[in-house]
Protein backbone atom coordinates (compact mmCIF):
# COMPACT_ATOMS: atom_id res chain seq x y z
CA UNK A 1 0.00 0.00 0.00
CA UNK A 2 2.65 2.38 -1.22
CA UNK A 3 2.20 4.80 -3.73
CA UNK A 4 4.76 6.80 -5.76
CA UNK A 5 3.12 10.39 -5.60
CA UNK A 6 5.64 12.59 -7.44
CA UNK A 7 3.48 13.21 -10.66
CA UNK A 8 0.89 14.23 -8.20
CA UNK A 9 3.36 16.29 -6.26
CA UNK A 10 4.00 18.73 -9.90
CA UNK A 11 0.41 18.29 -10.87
CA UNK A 12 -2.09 21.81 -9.82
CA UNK A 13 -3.97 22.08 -7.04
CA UNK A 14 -6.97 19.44 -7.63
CA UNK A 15 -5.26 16.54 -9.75
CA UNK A 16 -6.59 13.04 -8.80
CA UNK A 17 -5.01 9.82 -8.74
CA UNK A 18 -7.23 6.57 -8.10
CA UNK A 19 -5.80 3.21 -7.36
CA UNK A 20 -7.45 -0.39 -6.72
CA UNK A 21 -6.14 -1.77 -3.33
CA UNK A 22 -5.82 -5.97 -3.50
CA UNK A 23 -2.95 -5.80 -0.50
CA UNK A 24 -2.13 -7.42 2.88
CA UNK A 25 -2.17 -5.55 5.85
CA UNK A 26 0.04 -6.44 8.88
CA UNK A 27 -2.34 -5.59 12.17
CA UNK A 28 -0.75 -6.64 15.82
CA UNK A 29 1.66 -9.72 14.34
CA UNK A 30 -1.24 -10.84 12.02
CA UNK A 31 -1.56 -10.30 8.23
CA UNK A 32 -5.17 -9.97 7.04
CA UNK A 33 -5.89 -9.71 3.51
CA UNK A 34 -7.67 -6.12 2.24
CA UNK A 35 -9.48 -4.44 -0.72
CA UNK A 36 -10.54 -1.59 -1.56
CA UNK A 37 -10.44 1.94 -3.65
CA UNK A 38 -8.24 4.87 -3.15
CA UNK A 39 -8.49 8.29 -4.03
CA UNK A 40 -5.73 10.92 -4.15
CA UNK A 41 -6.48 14.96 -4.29
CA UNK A 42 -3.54 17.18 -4.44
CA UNK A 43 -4.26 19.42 -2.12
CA UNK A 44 -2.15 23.41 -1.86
CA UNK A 45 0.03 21.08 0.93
CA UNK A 46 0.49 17.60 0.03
CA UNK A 47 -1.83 14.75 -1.15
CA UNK A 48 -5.69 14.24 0.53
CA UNK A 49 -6.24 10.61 1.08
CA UNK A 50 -9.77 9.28 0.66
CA UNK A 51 -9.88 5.34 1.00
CA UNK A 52 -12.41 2.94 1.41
CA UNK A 53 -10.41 -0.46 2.43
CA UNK A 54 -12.48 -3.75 3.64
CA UNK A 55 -11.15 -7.09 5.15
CA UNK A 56 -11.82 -9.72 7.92
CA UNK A 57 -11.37 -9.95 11.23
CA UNK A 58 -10.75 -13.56 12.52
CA UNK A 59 -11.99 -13.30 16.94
CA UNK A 60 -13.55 -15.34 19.35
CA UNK A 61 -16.89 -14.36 21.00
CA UNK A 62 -16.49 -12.24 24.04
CA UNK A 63 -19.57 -14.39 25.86
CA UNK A 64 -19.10 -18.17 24.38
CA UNK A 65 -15.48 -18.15 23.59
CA UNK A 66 -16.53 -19.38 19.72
CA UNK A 67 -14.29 -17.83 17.07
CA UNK A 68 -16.07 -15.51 14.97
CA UNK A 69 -15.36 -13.83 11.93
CA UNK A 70 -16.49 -10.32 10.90
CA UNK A 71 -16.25 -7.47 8.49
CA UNK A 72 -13.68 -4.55 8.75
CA UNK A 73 -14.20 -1.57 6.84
CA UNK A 74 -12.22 1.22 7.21
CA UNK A 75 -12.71 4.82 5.90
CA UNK A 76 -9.99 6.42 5.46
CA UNK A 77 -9.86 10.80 5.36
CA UNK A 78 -6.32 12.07 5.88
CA UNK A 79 -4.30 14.69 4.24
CA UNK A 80 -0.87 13.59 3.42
CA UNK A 81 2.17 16.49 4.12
CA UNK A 82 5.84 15.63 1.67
CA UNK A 83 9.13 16.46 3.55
CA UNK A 84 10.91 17.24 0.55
CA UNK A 85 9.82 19.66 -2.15
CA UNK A 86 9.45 17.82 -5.17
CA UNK A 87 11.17 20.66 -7.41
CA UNK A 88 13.94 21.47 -5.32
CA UNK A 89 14.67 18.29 -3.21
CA UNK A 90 14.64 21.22 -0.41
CA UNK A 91 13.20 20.03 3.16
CA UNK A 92 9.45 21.07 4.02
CA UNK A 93 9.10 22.36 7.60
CA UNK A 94 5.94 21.55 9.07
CA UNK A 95 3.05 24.35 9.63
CA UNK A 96 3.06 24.52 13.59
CA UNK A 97 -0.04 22.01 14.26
CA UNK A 98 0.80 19.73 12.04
CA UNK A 99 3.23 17.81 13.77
CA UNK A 100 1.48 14.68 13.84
CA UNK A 101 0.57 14.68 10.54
CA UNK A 102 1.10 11.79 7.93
CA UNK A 103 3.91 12.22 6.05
CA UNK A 104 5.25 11.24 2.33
CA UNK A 105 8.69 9.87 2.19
CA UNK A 106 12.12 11.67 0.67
CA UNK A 107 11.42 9.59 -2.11
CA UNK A 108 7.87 10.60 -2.70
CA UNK A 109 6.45 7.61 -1.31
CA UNK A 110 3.02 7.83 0.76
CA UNK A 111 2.93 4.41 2.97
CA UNK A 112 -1.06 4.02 3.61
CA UNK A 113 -0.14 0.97 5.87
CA UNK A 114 0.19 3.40 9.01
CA UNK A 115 -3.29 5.00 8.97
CA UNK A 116 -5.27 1.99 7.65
CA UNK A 117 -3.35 0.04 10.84
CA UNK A 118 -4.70 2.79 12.83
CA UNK A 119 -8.46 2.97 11.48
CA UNK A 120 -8.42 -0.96 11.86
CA UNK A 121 -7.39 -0.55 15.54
CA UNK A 122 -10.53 1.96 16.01
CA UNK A 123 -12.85 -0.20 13.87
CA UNK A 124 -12.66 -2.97 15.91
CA UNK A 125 -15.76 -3.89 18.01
CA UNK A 126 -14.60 -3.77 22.28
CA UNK A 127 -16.86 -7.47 22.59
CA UNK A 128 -17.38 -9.19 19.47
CA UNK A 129 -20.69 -11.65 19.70
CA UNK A 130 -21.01 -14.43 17.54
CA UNK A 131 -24.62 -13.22 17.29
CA UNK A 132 -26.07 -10.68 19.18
CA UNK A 133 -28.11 -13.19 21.36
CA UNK A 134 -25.87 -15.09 22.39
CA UNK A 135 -26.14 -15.82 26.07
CA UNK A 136 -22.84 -17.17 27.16
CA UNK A 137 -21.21 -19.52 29.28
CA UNK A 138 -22.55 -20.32 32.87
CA UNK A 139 -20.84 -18.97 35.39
CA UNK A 140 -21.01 -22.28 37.94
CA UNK A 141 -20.40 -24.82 35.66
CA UNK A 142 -18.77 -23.13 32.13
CA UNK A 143 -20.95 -24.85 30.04
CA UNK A 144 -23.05 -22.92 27.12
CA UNK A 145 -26.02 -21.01 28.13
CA UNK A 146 -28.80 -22.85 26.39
CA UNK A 147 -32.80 -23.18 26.78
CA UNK A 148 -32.24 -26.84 28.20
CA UNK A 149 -29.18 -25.42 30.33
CA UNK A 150 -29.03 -27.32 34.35
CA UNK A 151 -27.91 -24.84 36.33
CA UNK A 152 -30.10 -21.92 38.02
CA UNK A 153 -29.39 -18.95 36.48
CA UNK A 154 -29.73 -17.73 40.20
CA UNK A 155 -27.31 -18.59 41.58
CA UNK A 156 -26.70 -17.21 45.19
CA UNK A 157 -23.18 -16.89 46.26
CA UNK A 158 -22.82 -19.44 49.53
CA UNK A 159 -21.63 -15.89 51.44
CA UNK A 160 -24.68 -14.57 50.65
CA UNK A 161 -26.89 -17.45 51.81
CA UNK A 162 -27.69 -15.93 55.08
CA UNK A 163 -29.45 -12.70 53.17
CA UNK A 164 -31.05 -15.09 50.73
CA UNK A 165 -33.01 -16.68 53.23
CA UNK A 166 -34.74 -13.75 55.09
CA UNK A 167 -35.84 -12.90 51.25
CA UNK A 168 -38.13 -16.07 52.01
């Protein structure tokens, strides 16, 4: 997911560059396979990035434990800021504010890996379900939650007992 941007770089103020992504993308130690469309605008200060990049996400179920797959998809909106000057090979200082922007390589190179790495990390769900009913595992025995399931699903803590019984 590199792109050689210098034509863009000496093109006006509005050029466009579009590209097909069929790439992996290396998340945490694991490689998942993406797709997707990218858009380029130059832009008075570098290169806008518009992408819209899909792939999978292989999980288990935060209540049953079950591994579960689902859909990523990341949009991706970032502006993209050279640190050389295309023309001149001179160094770009960076407006103040823009520190932490993303940045395209001496060599005119703009590395999407970094933001779509971030947007997956924000795309991702805190408790993946398998489905959204699923009940879970029992907490007293750690078998599956089911209709036919043995155990209470009160079950009253043996410190508790005491309290339980002036309930009755």
């Amino acid at each position: 997911m590199e792109y050689n941007v210098s034509s863009l770089l000496k093109q006006h103020t509005g050029a466009i560059r579009e590209y097909e992504v069929d790439d992996d993308l290396l998340v945490d130690g694991v490689t998942h396979h993406v797709r997707g469309h990218v858009r380029m605008d130059r832009t008075p200060d570098g290169v806008f990035v518009r992408a819209r990049i899909a792939g999978e996400m292989q999980d288990e179920c935060s209540r049953c434990l079950q591994p579960v797959a689902y859909p990523i998809v990341l949009d991706i909106e970032e502006e993209y800021i050279p640190t050389v000057d295309v023309n001149t090979g001179a160094r770009i200082t960076l407006p103040e504010g823009d520190e932490e922007a993303y940045r395209i390589g001496e060599r005119h190179m703009l590395d999407l890996r970094e933001a779509a790495q971030e947007y997956w990390a924000l795309a991702l769900p805190i408790a993946p379900v398998c489905r959204e009913d699923c009940p879970g595992l029992c907490p007293a025995c750690g078998e599956e939650i089911g209709p036919d399931h043995p155990c209470s699903r009160e079950q009253i803590d043996a410190r508790w007992q005491k309290l339980a019984q002036l309930r009755l």
